[in-house]
Structure formats: structure tokens, C-alpha cells
Protein backbone atom coordinates (compact mmCIF):
# COMPACT_ATOMS: atom_id res chain seq x y z
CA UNK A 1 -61.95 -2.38 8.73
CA UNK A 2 -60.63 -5.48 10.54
CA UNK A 3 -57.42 -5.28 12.18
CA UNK A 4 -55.97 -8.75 10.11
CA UNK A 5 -57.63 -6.68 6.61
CA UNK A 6 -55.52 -3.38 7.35
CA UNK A 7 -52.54 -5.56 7.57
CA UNK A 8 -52.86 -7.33 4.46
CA UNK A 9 -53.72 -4.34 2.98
CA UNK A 10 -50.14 -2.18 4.57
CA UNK A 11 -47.81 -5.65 4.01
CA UNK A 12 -49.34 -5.33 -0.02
CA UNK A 13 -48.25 -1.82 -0.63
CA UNK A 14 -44.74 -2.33 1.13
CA UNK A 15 -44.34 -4.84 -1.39
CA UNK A 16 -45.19 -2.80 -3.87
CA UNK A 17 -43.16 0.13 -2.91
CA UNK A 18 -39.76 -2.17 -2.62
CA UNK A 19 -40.57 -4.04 -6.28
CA UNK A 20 -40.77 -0.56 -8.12
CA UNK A 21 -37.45 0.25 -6.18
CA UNK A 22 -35.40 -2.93 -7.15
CA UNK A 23 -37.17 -2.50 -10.58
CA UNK A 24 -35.64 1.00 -11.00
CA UNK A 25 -32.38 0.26 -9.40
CA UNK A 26 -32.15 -2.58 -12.01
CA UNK A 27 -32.89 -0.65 -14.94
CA UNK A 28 -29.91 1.98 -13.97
CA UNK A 29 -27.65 -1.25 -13.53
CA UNK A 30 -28.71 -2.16 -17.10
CA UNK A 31 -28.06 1.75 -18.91
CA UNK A 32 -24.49 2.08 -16.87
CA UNK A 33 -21.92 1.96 -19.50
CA UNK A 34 -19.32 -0.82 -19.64
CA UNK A 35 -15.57 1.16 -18.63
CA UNK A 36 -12.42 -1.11 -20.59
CA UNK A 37 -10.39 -1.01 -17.84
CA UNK A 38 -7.50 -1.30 -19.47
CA UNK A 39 -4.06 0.67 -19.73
CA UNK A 40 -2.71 2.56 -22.06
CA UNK A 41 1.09 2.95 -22.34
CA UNK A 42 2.37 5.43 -24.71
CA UNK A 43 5.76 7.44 -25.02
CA UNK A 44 4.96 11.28 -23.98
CA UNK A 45 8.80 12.99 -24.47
CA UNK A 46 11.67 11.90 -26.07
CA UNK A 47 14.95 14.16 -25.11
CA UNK A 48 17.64 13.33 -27.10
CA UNK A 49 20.56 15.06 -28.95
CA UNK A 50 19.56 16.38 -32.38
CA UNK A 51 23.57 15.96 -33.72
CA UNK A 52 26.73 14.97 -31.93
CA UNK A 53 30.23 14.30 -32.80
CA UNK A 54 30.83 10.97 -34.02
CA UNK A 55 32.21 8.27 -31.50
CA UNK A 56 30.34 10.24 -28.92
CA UNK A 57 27.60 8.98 -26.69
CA UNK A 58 24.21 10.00 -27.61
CA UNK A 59 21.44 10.26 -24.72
CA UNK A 60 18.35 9.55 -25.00
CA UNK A 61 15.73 9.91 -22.19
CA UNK A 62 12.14 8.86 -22.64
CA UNK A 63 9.02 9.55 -20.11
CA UNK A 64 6.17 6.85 -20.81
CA UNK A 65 2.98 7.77 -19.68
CA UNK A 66 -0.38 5.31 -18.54
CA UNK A 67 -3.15 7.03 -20.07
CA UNK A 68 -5.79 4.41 -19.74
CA UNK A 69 -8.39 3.82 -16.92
CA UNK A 70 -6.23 0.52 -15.18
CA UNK A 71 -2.49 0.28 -13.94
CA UNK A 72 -0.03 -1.34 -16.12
CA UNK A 73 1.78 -4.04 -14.67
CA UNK A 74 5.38 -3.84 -14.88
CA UNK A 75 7.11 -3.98 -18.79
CA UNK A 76 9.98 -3.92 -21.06
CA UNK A 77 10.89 -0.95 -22.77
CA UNK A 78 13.93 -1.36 -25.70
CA UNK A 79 15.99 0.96 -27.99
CA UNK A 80 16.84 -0.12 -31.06
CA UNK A 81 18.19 0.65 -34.82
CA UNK A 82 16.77 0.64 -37.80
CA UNK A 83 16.39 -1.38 -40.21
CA UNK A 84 16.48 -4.26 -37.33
CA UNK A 85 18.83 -3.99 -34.84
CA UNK A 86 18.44 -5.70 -31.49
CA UNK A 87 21.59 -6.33 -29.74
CA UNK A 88 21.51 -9.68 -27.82
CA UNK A 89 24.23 -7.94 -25.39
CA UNK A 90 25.33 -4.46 -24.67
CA UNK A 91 28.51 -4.62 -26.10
CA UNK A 92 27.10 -5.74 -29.52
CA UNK A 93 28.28 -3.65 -32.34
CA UNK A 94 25.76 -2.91 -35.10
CA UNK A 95 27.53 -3.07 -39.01
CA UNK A 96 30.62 -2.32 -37.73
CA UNK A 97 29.36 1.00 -36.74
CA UNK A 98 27.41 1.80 -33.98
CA UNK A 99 27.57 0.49 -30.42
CA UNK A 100 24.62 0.58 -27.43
CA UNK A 101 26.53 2.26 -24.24
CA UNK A 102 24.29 1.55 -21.90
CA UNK A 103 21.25 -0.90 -21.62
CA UNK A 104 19.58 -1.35 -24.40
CA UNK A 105 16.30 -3.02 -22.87
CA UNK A 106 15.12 -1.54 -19.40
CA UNK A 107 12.37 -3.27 -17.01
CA UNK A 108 9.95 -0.72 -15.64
CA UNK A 109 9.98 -3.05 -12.48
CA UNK A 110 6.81 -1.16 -11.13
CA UNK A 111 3.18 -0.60 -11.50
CA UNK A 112 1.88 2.30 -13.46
CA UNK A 113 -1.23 3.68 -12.17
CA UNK A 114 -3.45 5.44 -14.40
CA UNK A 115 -1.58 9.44 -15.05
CA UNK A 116 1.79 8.37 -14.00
CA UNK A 117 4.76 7.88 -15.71
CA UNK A 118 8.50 6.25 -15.71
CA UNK A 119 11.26 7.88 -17.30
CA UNK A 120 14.26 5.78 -18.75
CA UNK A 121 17.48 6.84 -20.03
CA UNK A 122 19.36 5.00 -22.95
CA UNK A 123 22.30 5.74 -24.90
CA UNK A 124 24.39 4.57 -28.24
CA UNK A 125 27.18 5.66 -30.34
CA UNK A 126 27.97 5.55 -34.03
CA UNK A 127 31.62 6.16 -34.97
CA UNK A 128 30.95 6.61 -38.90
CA UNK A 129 29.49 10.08 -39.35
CA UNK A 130 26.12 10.15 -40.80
CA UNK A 131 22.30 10.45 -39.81
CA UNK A 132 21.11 7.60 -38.03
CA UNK A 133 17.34 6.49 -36.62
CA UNK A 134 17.09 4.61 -33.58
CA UNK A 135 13.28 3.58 -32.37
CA UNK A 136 11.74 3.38 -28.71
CA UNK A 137 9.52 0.57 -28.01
CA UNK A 138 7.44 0.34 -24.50
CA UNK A 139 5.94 -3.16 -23.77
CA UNK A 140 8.81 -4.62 -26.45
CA UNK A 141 6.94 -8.07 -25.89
CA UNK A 142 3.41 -7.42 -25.80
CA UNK A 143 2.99 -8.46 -22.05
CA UNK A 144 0.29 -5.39 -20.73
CA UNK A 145 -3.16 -5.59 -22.52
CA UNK A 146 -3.78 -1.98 -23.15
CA UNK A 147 -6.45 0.06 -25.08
CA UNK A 148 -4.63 0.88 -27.80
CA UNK A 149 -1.62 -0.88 -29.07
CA UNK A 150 -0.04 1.40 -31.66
CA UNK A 151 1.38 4.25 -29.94
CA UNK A 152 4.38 2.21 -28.39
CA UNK A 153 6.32 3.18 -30.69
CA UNK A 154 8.51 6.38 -31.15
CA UNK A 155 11.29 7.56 -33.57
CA UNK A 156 14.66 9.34 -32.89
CA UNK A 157 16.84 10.59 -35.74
CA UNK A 158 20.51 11.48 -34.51
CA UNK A 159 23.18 13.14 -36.39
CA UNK A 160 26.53 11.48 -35.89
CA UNK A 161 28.84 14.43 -37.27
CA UNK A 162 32.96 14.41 -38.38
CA UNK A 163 35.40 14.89 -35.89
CA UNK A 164 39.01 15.70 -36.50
CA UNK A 165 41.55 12.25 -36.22
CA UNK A 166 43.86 11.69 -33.13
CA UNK A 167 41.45 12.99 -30.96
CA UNK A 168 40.24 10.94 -27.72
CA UNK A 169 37.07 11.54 -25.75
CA UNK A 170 36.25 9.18 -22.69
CA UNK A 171 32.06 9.71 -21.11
CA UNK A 172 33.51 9.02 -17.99
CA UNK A 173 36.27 11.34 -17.79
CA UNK A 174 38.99 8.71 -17.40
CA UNK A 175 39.64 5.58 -14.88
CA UNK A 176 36.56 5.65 -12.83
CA UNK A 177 35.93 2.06 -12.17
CA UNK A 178 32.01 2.92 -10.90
CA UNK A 179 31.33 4.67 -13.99
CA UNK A 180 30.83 2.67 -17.03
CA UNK A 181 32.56 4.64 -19.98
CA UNK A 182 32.23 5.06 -23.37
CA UNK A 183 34.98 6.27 -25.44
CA UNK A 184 36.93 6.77 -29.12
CA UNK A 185 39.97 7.78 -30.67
CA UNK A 186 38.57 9.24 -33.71
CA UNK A 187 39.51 5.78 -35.47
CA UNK A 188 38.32 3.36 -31.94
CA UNK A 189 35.50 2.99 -30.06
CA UNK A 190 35.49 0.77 -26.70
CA UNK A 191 33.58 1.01 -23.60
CA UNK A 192 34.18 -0.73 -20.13
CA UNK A 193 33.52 -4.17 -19.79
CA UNK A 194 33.22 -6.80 -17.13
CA UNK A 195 34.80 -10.25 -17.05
CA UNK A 196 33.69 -12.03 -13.82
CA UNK A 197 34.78 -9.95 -10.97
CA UNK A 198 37.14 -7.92 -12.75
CA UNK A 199 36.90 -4.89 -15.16
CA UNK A 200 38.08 -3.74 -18.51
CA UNK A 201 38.52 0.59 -18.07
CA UNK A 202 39.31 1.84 -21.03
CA UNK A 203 40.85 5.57 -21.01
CA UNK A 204 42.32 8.31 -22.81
CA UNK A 205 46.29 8.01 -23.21
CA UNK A 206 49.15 10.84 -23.21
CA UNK A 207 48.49 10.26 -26.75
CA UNK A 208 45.33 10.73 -27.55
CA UNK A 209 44.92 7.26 -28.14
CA UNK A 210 42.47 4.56 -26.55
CA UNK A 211 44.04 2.15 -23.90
CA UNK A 212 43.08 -0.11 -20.92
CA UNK A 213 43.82 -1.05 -17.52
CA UNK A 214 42.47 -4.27 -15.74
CA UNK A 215 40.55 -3.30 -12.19
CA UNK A 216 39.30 -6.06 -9.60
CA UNK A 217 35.76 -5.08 -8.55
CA UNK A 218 36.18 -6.50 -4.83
CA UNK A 219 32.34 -5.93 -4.86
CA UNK A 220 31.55 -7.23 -8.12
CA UNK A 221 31.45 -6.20 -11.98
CA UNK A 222 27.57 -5.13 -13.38
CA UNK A 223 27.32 -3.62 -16.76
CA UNK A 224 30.63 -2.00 -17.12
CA UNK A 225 30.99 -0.77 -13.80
CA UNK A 226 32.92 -2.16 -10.44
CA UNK A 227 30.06 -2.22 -7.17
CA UNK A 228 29.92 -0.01 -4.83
């Protein structure tokens, strides 16, 4: 066979040989299943007190968990009462009864990478005795696209028993100006507050009775507490 045949004849089946291979790698391109890649966040635990003694802080700790296939960008998580409560400032008071003691919405400032999770603590108090449900939302505004949507939400019921009058508890065991505290007299319920650079600590009095002294933060005042 001519020497200009035989290569016509090896360059033909080298073609040949790479088509069926493009042809097969193409077809397992086309069966590969599509993945979502999308998040999922969804509230794992909820630790919170099942009663306590009314005008006391209740605290409740939640651990959300990213069980999709794609991190979730950073996200709002809020505590709230029901039937519609959503305080526009900590210190807002819900009918005249209870009171969020610390932040009612936190910002999971971080990414969540599929299997991790972020664990935020909140806390309220209800003076009146009586059972009250509070609800957990993560992504409160709907920012993360995730695979499912409706298991953001999570309910807590608390039982906000009688205590006996002219008795005074304080969270934060008295004047601690880096602690925010939450406190009640049995018939008041205050907890520290800033104004500019100085702060409102409420205590305990001689009496059993809720009182206040004025502190200057020389650092600054942030969310009931002086800086340290």
C-alpha cells in the first residue's frame, strides 16, 4: 500500500476514534442531573425556659442550621409575639405586658456553608402571669433564596408564673454598668437604657423596690450597656 494511502487511511480512524469519544463524553454531560444549589436555612434547637416567674427574663437560644447544597449569605433572624408583635426598638413594651430584654432582631453577619450553623440568644419578659407564645423567624425578610422556604419558622410557648408582691429581682445582679439588666418589683419592670453617652441602671433598693442611678459611659452607651 502507498505510503500517502496508509496515511489517509491512520488520520481516518483517529478521527473516528476522537468523534465516538466527544460523542460519549457529550451524552454523560446530557444524563448528569441538574444540583439546585441553593441553601436551606432552618431552625434545628430551640432552648428555652418551659415556665418562669413573672417579671423574669426568659432565654431563649436558637441554633440555625444550612442544610442545603450552597452557603447562605448573611441574614436576619427576629423573635417575636404572637398575635403580631414586632417591636420597632428594644425597649418597646408589648400590651402593657411584656418587654424584649435584649435584641429582638440579630444579623448572622457571616456566611453559612452548607452543615454549619449559628446560634443566637434572645430574651423577653412578661410581668402579667400567664402562658405566652413567642415565634423565631430566620431570614425575617426573605433576603437568602433557599430550597425550601417554610421551615423558618419555629414556636416557643413560655409560662410566665405568680410571684409574691414586694419582691425585686435585677438579671444583672445590681449596678453593673457593662451588663444590660432586666429587672421588676413584682408591680415594675425596667431595664437599662442608654441616652447618648450616658446610662439609665436600674437596681434593686433596701426596699425591695425598683430604682435608678445615672452612669456616664466614658466609652459610649450600646444597648443598655456602658463600653468597655
Amino acid at each position: 500500500m502507498p505510503m500517502h494511502v496508509k496515511t489517509l487511511v491512520l488520520f481516518a480512524l483517529l478521527l473516528s476514534i476522537s468523534q465516538g469519544v466527544f460523542a460519549e463524553e457529550t451524552e454523560a454531560t446530557a444524563q448528569a442531573p441538574e444540583q439546585n444549589g441553593l441553601p436551606d436555612l432552618f431552625i434545628e434547637t430551640v432552648k428555652a425556659p418551659v415556665k418562669v416567674a413573672a417579671g423574669n427574663e426568659a432565654v431563649i437560644t436558637a441554633r440555625i442550621k444550612n442544610s442545603g447544597s450552597a452557603s447562605a449569605t448573611p441574614f436576619y433572624t427576629y423573635l417575636y409575639a404572637l398575635p403580631g408583635f414586632f417591636a420597632p426598638s428594644e425597649e418597646s413594651v408589648w400590651k402593657n405586658n411584656c418587654a424584649i430584654t435584649r435584641r429582638q432582631g440579630h444579623f448572622v453577619n457571616k456566611t453559612i456553608q452548607p452543615g454549619e450553623s449559628a446560634e443566637i440568644t434572645f430574651g423577653v419578659s412578661c410581668k402579667k402571669p400567664g402562658s405566652k407564645t413567642f415565634l423565631l423567624k430566620a431570614d425575617f425578610f426573605n433576603k437568602v433564596k433557599e430550597d425550601g422556604e417554610k421551615n423558618n419558622i419555629e414556636k416557643v410557648a413560655i409560662e410566665f408564673e405568680s410571684r409574691p408582691e414586694g419582691s425585686c429581682t435585677d438579671s444583672d445582679g445590681g449596678v453593673t454598668p457593662l451588663e444590660k439588666g432586666y429587672l421588676t418589683d413584682g408591680t415594675k419592670t425596667a431595664g437599662d437604657v442608654c441616652y447618648g453617652k450616658f446610662l439609665r441602671e436600674y437596681y434593686c433598693n433596701k426596699n425591695s423596690k425598683l430604682a435608678y442611678q445615672v452612669v456616664k459611659c466614658e466609652k459610649g452607651c450600646l444597648d443598655g450597656a456602658c463600653q468597655s
